[in-house]
Protein backbone atom coordinates (compact mmCIF):
# COMPACT_ATOMS: atom_id res chain seq x y z
CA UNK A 1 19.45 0.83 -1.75
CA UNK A 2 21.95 1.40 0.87
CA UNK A 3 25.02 -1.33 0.85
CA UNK A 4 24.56 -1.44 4.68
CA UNK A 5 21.25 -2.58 4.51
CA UNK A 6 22.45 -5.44 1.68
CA UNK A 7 24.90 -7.06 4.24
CA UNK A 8 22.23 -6.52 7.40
CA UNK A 9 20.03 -8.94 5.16
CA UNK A 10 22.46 -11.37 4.21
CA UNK A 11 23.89 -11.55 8.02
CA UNK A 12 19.90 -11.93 9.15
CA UNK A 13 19.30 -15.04 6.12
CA UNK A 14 22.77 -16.98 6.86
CA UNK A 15 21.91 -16.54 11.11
CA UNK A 16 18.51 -17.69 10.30
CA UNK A 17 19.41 -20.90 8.26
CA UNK A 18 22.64 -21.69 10.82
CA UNK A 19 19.21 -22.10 13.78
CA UNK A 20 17.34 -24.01 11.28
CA UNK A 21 20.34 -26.51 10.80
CA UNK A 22 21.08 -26.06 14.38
CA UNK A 23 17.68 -26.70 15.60
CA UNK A 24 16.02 -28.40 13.22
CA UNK A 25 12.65 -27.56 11.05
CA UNK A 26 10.80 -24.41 12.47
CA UNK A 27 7.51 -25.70 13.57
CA UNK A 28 5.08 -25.15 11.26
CA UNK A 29 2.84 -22.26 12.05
CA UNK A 30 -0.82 -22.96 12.74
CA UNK A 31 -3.76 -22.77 10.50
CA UNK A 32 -6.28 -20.01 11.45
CA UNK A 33 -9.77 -20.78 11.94
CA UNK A 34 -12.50 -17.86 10.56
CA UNK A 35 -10.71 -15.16 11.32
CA UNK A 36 -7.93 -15.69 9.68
CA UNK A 37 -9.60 -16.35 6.12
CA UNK A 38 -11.23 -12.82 6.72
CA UNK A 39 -8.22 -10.88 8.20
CA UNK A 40 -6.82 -12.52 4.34
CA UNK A 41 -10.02 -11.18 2.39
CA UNK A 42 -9.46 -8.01 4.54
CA UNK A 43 -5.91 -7.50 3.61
CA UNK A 44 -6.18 -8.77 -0.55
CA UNK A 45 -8.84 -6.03 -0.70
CA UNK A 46 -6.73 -3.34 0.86
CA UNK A 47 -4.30 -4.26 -1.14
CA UNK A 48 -6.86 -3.90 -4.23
CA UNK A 49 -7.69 -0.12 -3.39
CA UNK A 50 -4.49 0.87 -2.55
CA UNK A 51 -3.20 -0.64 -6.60
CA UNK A 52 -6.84 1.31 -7.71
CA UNK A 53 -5.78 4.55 -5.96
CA UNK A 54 -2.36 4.04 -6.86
CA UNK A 55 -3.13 3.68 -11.11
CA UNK A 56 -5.45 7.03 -10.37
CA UNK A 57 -3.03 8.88 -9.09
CA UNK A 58 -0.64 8.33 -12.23
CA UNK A 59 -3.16 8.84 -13.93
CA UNK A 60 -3.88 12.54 -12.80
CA UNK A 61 -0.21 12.80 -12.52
CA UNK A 62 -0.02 12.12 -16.38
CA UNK A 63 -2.82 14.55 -17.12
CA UNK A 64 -1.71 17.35 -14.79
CA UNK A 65 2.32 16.85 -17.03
CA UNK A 66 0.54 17.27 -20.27
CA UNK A 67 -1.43 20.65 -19.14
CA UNK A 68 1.67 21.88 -17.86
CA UNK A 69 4.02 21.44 -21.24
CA UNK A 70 1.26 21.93 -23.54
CA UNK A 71 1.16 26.04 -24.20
CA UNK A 72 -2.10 28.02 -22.33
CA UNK A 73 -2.11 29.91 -25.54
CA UNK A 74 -1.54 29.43 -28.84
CA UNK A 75 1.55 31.16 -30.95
CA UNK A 76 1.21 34.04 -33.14
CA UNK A 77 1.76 32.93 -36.35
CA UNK A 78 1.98 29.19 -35.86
């Protein structure tokens, strides 16, 4: 990771907690009705296929390595 983007962090967190103290609590944000319990079940099962599609594409990567080192043919004499 890029030191610049370390310190860009740390200077957001310390200018976020000096308006907190400053201003108080952040009002808490409001509960969603419907919609946002299904924009939720919409996002965890994104986030599902994208881990599924994610495992199967190691997965090929793995067998795709082991067809490439193991030998087409095998050696005379061996």
């Amino acid at each position: 990771m890029h030191l610049l983007t370390i310190a860009l962090a740390e200077d957001r967190a310390t200018t976020l907690a000096q308006e907190r103290r400053r201003h108080g609590s952040l009002p808490a944000r409001p509960r969603g009705g419907p919609t946002s319990a299904a924009r939720r079940m919409l996002a965890r099962a994104l986030a599902t296929i994208s881990l599924v599609s994610a495992a199967a594409v190691r997965r090929l990567d793995a067998c795709i390595a082991e067809d490439l080192v193991r030998p087409l043919a095998p050696a005379d004499g061996a």
